[in-house]
PDB file of N, CA and C in Angstrom:
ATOM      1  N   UNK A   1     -20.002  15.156  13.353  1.00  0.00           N
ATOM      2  CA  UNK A   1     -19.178  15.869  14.303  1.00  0.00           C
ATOM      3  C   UNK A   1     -18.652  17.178  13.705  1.00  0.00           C
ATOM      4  N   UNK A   2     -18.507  16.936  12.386  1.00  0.00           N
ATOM      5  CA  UNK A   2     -17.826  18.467  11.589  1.00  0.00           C
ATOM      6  C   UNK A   2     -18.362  19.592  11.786  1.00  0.00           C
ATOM      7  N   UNK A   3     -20.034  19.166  11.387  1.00  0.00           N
ATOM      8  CA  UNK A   3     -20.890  20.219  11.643  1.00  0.00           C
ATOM      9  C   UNK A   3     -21.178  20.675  13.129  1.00  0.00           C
ATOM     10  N   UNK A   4     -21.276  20.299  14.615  1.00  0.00           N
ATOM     11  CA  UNK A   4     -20.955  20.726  15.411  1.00  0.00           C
ATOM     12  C   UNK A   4     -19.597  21.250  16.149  1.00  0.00           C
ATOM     13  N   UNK A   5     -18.389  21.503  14.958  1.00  0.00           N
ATOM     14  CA  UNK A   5     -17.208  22.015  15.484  1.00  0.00           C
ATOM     15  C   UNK A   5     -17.013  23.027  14.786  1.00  0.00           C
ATOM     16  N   UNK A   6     -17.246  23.132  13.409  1.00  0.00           N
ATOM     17  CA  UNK A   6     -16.945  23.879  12.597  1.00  0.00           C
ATOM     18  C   UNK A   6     -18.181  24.443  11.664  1.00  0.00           C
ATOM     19  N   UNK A   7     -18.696  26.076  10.991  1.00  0.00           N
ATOM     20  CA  UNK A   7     -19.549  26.061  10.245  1.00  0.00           C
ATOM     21  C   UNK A   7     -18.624  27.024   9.001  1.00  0.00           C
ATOM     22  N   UNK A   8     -19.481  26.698   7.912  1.00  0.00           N
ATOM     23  CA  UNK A   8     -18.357  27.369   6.805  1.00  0.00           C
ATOM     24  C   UNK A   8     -17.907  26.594   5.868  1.00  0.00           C
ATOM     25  N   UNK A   9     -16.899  26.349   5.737  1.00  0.00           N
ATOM     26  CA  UNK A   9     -16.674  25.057   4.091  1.00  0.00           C
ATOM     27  C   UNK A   9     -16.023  23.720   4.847  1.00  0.00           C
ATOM     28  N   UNK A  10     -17.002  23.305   6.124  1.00  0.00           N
ATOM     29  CA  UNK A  10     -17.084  22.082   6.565  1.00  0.00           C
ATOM     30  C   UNK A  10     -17.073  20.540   5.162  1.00  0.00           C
ATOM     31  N   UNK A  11     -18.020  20.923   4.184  1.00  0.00           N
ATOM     32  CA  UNK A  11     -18.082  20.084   3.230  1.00  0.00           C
ATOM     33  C   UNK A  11     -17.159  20.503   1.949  1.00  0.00           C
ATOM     34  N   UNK A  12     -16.453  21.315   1.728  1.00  0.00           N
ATOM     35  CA  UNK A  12     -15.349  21.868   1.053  1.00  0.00           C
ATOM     36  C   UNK A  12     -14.405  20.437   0.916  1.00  0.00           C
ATOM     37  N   UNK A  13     -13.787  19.758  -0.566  1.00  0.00           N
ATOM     38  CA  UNK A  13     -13.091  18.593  -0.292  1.00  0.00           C
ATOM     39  C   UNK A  13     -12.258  19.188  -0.467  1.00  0.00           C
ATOM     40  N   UNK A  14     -10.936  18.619   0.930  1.00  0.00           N
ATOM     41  CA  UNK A  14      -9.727  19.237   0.610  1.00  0.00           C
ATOM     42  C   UNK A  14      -8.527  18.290   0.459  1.00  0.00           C
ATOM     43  N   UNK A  15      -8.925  17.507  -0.365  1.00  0.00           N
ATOM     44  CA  UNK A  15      -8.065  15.726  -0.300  1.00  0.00           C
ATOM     45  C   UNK A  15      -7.392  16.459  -1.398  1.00  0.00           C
ATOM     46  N   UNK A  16      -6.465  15.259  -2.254  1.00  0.00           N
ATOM     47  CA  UNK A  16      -5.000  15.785  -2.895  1.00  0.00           C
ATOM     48  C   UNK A  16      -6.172  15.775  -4.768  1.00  0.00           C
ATOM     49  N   UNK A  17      -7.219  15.032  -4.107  1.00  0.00           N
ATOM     50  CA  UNK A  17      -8.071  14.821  -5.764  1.00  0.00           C
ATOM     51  C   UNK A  17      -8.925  15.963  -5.877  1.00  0.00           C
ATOM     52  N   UNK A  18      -9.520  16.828  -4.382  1.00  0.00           N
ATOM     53  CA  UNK A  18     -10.313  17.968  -4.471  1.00  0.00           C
ATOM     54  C   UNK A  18     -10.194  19.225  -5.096  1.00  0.00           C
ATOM     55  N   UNK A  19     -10.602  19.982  -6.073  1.00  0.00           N
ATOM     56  CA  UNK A  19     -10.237  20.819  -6.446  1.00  0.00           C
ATOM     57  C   UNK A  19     -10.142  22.093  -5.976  1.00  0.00           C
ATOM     58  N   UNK A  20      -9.441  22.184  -5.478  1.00  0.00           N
ATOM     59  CA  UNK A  20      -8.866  23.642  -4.156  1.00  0.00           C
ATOM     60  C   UNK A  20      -7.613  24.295  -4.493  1.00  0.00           C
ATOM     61  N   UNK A  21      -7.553  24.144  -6.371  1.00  0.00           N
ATOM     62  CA  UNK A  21      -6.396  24.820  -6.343  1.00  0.00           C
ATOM     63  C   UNK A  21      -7.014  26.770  -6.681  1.00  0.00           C
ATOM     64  N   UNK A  22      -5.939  27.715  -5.896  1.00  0.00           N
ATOM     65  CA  UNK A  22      -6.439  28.870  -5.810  1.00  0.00           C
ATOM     66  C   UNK A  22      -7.706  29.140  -5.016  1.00  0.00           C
ATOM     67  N   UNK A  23      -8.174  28.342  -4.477  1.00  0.00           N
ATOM     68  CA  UNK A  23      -9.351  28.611  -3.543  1.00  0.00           C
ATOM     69  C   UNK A  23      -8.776  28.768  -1.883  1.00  0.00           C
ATOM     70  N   UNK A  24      -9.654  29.575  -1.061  1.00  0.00           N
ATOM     71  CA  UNK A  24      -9.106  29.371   0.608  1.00  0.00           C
ATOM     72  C   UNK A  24     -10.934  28.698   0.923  1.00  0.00           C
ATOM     73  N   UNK A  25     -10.453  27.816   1.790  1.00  0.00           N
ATOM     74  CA  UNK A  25     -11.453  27.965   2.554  1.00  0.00           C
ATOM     75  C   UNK A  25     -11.219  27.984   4.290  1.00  0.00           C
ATOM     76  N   UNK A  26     -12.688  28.335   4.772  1.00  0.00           N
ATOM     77  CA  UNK A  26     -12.383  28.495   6.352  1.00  0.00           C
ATOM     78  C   UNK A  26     -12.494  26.930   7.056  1.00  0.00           C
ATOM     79  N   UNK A  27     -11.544  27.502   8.282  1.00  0.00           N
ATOM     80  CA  UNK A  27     -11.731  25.990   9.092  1.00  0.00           C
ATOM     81  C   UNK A  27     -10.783  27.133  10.145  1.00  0.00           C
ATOM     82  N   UNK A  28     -10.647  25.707  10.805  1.00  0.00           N
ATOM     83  CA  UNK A  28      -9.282  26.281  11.950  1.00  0.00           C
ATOM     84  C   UNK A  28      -7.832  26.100  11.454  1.00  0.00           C
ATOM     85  N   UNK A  29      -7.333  27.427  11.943  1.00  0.00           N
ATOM     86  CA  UNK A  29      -5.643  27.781  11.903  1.00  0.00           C
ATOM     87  C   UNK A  29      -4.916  26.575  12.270  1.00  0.00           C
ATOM     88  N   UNK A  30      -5.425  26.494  13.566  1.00  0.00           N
ATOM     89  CA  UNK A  30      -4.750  25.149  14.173  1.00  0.00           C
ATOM     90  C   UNK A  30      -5.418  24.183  15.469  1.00  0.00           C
ATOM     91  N   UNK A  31      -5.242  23.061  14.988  1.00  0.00           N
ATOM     92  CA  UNK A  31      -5.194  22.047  15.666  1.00  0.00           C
ATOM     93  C   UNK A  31      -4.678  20.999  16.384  1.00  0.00           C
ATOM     94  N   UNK A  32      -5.291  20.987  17.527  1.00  0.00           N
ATOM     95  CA  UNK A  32      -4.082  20.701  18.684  1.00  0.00           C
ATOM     96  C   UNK A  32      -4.778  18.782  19.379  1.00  0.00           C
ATOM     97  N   UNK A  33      -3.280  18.082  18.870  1.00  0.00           N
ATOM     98  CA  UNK A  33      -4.228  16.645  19.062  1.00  0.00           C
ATOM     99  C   UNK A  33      -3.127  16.136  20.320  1.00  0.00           C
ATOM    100  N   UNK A  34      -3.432  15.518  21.296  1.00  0.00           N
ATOM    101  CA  UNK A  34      -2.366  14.370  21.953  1.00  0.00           C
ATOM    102  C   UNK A  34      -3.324  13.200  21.922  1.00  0.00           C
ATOM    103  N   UNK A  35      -2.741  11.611  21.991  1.00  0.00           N
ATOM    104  CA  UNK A  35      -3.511  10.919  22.663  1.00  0.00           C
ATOM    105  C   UNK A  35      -4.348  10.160  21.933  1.00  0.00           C
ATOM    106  N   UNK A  36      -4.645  10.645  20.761  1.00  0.00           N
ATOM    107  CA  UNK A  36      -6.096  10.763  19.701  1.00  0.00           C
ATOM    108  C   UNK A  36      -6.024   9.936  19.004  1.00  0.00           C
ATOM    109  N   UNK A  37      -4.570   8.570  18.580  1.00  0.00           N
ATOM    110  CA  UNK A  37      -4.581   7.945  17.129  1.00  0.00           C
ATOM    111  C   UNK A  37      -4.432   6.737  17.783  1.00  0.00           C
ATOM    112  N   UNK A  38      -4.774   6.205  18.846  1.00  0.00           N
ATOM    113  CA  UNK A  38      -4.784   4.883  19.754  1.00  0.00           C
ATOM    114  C   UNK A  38      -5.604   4.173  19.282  1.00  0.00           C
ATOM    115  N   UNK A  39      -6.741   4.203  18.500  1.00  0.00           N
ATOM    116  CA  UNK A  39      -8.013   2.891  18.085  1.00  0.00           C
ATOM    117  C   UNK A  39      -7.525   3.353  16.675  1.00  0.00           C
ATOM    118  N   UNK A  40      -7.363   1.717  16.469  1.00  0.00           N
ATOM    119  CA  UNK A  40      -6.981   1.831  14.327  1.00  0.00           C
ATOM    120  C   UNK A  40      -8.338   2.347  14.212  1.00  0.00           C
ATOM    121  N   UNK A  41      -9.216   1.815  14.228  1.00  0.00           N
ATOM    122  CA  UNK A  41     -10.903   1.600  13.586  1.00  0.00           C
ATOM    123  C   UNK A  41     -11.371   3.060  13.585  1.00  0.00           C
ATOM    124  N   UNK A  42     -10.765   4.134  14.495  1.00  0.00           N
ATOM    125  CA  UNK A  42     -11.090   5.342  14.179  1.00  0.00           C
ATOM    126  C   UNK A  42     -10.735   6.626  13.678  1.00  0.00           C
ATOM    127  N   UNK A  43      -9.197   5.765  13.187  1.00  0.00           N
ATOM    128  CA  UNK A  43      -7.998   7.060  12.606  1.00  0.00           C
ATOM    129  C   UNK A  43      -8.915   7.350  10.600  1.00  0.00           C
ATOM    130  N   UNK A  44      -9.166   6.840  10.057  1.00  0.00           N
ATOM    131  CA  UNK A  44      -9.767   6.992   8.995  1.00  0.00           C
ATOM    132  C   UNK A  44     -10.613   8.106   9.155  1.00  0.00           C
ATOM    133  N   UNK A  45     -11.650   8.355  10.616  1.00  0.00           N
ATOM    134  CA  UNK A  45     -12.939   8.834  10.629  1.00  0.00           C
ATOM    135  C   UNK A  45     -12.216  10.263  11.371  1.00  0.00           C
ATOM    136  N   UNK A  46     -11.143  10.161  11.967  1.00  0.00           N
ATOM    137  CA  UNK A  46     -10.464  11.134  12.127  1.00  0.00           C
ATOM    138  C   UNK A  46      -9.714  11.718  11.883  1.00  0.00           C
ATOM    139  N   UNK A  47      -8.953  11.690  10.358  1.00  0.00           N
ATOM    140  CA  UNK A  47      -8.217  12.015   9.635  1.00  0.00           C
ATOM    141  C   UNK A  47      -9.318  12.584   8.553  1.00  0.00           C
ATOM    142  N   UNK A  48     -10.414  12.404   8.178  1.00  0.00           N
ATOM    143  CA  UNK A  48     -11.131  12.925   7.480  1.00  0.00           C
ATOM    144  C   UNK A  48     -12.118  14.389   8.311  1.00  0.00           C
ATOM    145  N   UNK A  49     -12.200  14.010   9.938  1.00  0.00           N
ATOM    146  CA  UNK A  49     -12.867  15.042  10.305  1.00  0.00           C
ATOM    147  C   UNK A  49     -11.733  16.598  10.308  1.00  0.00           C
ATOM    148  N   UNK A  50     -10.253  15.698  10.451  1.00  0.00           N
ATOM    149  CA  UNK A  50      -9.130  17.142  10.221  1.00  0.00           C
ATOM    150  C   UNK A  50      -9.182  17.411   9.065  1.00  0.00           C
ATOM    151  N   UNK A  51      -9.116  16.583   8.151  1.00  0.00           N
ATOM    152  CA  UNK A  51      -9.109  17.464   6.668  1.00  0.00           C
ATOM    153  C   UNK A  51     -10.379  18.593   6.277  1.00  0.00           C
ATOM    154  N   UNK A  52     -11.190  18.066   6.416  1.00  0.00           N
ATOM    155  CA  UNK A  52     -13.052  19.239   7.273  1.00  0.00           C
ATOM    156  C   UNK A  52     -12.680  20.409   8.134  1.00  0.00           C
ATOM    157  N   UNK A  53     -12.233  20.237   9.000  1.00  0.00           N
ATOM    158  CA  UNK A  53     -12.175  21.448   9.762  1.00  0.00           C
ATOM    159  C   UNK A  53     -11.349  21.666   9.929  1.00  0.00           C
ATOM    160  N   UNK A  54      -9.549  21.591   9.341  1.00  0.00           N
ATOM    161  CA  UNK A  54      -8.773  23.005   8.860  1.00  0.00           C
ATOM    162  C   UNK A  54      -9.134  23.730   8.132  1.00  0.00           C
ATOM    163  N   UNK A  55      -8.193  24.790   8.079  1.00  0.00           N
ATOM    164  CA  UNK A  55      -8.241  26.124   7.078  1.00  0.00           C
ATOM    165  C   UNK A  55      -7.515  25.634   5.997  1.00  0.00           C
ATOM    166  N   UNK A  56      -7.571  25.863   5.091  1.00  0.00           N
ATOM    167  CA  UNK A  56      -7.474  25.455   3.908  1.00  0.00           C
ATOM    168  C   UNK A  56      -6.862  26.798   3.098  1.00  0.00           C
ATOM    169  N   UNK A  57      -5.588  27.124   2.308  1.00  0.00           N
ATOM    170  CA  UNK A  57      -4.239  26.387   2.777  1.00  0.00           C
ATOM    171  C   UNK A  57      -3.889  27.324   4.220  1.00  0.00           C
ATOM    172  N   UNK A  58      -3.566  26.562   4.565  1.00  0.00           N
ATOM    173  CA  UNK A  58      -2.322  27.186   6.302  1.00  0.00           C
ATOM    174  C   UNK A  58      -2.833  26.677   6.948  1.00  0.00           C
ATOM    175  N   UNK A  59      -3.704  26.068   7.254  1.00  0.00           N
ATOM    176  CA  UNK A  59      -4.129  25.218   8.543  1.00  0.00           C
ATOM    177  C   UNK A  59      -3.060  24.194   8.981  1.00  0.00           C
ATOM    178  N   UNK A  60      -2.486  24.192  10.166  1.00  0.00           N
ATOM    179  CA  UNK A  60      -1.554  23.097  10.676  1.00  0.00           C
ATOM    180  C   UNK A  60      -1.969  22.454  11.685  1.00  0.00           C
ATOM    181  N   UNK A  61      -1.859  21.169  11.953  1.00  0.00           N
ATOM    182  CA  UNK A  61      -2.297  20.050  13.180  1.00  0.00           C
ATOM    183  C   UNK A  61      -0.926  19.684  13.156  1.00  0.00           C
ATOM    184  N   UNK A  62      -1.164  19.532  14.845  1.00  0.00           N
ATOM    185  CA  UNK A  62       0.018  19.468  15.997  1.00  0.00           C
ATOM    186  C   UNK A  62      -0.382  18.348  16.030  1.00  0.00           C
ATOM    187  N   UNK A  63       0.432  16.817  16.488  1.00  0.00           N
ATOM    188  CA  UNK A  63      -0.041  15.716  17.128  1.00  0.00           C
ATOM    189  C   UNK A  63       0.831  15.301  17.896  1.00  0.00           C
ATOM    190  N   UNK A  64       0.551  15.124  18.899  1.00  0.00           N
ATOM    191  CA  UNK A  64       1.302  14.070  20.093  1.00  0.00           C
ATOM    192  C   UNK A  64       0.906  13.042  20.652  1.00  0.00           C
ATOM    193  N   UNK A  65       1.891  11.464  20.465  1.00  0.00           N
ATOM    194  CA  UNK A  65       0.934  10.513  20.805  1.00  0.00           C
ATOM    195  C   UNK A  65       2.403   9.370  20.755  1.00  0.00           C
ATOM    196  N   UNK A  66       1.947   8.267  21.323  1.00  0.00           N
ATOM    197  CA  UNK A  66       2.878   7.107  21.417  1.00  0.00           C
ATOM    198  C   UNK A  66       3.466   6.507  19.730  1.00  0.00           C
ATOM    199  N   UNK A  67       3.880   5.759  19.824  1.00  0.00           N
ATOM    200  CA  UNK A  67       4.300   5.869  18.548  1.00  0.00           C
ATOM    201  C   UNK A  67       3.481   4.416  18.066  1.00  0.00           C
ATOM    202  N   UNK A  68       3.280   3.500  19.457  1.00  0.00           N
ATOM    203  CA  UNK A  68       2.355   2.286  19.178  1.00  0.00           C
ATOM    204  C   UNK A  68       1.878   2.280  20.702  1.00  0.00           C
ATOM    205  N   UNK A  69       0.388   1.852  20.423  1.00  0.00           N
ATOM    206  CA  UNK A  69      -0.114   1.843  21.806  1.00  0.00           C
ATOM    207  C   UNK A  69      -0.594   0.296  21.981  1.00  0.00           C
ATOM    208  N   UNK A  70       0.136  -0.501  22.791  1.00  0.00           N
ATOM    209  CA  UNK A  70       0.291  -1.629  22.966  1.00  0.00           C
ATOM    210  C   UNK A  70      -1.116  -2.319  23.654  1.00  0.00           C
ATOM    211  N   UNK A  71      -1.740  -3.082  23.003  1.00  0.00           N
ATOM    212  CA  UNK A  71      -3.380  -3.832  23.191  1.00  0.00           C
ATOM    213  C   UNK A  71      -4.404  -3.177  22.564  1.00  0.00           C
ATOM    214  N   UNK A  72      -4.247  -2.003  21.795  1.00  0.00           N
ATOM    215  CA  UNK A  72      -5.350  -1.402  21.164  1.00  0.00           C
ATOM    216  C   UNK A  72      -4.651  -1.639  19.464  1.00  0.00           C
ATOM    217  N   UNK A  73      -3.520  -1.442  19.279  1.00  0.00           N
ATOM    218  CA  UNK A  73      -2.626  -1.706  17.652  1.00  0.00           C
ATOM    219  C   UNK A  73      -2.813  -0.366  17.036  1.00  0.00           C
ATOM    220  N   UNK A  74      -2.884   1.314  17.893  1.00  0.00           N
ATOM    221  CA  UNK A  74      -2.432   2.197  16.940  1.00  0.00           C
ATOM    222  C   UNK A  74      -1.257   2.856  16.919  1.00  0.00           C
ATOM    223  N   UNK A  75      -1.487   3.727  16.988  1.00  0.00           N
ATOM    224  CA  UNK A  75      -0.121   4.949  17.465  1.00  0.00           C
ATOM    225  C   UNK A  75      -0.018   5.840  15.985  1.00  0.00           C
ATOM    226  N   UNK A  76       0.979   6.715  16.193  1.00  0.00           N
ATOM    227  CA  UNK A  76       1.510   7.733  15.174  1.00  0.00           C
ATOM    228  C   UNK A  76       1.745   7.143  14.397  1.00  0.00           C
ATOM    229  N   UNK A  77       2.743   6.351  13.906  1.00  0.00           N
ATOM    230  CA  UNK A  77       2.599   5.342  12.533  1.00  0.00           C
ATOM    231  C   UNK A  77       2.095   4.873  11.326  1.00  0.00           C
ATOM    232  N   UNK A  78       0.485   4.062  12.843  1.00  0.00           N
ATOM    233  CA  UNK A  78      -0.427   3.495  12.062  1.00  0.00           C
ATOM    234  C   UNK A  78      -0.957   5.361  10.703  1.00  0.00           C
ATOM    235  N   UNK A  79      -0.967   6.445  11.746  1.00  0.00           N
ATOM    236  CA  UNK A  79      -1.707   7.447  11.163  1.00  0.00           C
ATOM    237  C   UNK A  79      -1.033   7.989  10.485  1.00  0.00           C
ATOM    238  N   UNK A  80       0.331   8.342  10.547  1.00  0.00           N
ATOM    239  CA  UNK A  80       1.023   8.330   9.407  1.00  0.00           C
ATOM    240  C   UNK A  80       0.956   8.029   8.311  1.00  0.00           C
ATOM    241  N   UNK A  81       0.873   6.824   7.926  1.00  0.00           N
ATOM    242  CA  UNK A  81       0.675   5.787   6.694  1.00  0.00           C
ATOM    243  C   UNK A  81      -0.696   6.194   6.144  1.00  0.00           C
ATOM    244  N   UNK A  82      -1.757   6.750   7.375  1.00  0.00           N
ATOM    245  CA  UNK A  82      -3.301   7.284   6.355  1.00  0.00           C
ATOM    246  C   UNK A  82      -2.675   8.165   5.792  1.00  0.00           C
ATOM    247  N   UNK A  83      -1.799   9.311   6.346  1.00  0.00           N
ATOM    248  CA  UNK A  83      -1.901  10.525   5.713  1.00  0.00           C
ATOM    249  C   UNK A  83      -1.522  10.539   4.436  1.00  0.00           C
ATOM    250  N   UNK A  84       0.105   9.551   4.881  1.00  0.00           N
ATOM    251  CA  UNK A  84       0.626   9.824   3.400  1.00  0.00           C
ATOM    252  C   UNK A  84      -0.118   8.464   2.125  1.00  0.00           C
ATOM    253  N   UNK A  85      -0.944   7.592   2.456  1.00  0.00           N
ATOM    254  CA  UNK A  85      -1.226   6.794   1.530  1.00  0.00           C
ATOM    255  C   UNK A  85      -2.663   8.477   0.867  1.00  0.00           C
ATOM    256  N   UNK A  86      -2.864   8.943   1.723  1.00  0.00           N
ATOM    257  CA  UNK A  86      -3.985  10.103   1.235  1.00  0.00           C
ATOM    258  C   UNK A  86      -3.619  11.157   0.252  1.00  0.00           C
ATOM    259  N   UNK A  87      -2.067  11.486   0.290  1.00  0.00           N
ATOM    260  CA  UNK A  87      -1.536  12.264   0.287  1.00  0.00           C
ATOM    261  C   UNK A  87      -1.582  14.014  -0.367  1.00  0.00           C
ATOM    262  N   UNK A  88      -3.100  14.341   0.861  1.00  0.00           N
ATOM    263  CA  UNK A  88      -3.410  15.245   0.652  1.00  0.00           C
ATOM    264  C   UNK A  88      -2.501  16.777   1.678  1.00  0.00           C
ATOM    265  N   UNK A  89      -1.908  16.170   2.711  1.00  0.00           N
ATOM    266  CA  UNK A  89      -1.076  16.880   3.937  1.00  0.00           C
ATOM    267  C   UNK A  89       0.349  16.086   3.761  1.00  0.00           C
ATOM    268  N   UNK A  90       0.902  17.072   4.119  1.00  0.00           N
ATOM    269  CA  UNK A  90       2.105  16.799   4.435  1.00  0.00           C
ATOM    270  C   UNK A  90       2.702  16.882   5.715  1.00  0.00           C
ATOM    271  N   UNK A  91       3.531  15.586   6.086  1.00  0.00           N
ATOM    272  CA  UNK A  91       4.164  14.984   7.502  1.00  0.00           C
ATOM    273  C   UNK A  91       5.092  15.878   7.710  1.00  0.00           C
ATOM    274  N   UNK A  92       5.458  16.346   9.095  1.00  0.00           N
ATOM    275  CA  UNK A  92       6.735  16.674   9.088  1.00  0.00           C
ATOM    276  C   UNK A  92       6.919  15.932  11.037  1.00  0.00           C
ATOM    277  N   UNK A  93       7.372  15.403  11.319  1.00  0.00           N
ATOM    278  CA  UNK A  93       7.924  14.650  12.557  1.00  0.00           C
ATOM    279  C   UNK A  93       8.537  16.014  13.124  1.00  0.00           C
ATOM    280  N   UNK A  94       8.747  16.208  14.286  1.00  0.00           N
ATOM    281  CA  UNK A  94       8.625  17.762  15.028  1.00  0.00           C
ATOM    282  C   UNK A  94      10.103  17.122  15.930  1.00  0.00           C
ATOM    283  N   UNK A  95       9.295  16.058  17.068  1.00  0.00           N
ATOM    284  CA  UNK A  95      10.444  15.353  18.116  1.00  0.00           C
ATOM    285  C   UNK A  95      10.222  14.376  18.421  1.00  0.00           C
ATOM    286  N   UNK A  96      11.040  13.728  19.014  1.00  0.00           N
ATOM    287  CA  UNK A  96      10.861  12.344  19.542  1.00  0.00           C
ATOM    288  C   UNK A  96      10.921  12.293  21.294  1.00  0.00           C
ATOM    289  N   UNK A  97      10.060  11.398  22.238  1.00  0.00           N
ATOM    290  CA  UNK A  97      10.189  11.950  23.242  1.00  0.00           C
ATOM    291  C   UNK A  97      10.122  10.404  23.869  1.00  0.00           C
ATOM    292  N   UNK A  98      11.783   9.972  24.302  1.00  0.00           N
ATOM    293  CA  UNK A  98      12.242   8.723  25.035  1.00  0.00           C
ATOM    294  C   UNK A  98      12.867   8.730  26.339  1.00  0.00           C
ATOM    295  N   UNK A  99      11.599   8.798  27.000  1.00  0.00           N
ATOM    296  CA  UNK A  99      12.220   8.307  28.606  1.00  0.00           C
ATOM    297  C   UNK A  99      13.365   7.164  29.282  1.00  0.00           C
ATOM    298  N   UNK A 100      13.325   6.234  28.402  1.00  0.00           N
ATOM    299  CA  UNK A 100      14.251   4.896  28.962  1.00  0.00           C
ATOM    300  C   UNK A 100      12.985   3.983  29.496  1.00  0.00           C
ATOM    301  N   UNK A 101      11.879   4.104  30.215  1.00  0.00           N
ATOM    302  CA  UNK A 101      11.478   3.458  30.573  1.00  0.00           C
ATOM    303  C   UNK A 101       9.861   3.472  30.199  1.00  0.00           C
ATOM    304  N   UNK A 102       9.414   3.871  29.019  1.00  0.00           N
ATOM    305  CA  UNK A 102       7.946   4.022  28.759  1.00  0.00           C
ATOM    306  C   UNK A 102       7.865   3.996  26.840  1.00  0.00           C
ATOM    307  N   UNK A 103       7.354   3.942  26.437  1.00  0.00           N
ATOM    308  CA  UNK A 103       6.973   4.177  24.609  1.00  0.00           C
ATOM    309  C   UNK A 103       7.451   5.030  24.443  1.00  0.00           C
ATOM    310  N   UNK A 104       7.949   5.358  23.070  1.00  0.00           N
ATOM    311  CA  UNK A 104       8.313   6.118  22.797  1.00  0.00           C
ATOM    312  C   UNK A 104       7.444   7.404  21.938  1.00  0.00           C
ATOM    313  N   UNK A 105       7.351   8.327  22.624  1.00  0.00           N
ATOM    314  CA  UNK A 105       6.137   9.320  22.034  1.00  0.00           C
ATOM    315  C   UNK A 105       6.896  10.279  20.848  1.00  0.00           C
ATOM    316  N   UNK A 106       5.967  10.663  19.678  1.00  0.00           N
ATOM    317  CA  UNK A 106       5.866  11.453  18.803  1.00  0.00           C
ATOM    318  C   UNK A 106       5.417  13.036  18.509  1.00  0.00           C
ATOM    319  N   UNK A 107       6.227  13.839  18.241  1.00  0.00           N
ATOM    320  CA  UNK A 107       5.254  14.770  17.833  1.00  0.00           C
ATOM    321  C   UNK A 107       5.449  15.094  16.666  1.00  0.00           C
ATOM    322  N   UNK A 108       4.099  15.595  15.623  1.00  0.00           N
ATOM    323  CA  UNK A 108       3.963  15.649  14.377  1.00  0.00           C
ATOM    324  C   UNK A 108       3.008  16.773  14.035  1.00  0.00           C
ATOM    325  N   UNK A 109       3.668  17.389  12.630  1.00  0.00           N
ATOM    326  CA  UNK A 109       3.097  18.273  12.475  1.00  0.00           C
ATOM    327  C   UNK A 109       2.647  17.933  11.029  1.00  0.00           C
ATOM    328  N   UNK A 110       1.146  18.480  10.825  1.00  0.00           N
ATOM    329  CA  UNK A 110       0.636  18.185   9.406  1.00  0.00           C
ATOM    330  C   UNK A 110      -0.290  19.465   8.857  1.00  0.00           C
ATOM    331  N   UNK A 111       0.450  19.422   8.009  1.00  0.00           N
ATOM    332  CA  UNK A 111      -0.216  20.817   6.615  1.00  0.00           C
ATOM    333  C   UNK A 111      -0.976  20.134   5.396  1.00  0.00           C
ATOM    334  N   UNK A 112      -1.655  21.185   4.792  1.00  0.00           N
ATOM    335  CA  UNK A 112      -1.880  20.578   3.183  1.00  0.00           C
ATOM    336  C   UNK A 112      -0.751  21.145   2.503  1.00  0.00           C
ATOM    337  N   UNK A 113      -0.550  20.306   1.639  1.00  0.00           N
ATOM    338  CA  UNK A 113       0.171  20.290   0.337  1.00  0.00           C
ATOM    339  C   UNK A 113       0.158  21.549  -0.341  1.00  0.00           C
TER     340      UNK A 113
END
């Protein structure tokens, strides 16, 4: 999928073990997610396709999403815990968004380190 979104230092590792210190590479400025961290089984495969196609350093991802999505077992949380067990980006929680009568949704913002 990397290679049909992004061309350029798609294969560039930009994890906390990759060596990218003093280097830029290209990707996107920013990335814009809602909705996206609902199946556990695919936050791994999508936390690795964002680390691929940001920009490398300044690239920021926006996320908005429930905080648990009830019969599937993800939410912001579960993806949380990839990032920081990865801890190649850094979390920053943006807002919290509580109706009274629905989940409680997240928004999150994530940089590299």
């Amino acid at each position: 999928m990397d290679k049909l979104l992004l061309c350029g230092d798609a294969e560039q590792d930009k994890t906390a073990s990759g060596d990218t210190e003093g280097k830029m590479c290209n990707g996107y400025d920013i990335i814009l997610m809602a909705e996206t961290v609902y199946a556990v089984s695919c936050l791994p495969n999508l936390y690795r396709l964002i680390k691929k196609c940001l920009r490398y350093p300044g690239g920021v991802v926006y996320m908005a999403g429930k905080k648990h999505y009830f019969g599937v077992g993800g939410g912001t949380r579960q993806f949380l815990r990839l990032v920081e067990k990865d801890g190649a980006m850094h979390p920053e929680r943006l807002n919290d968004v509580a109706d009274g009568s629905s989940n409680v949704r997240e928004v999150w913002k994530f940089s590299f380190k």
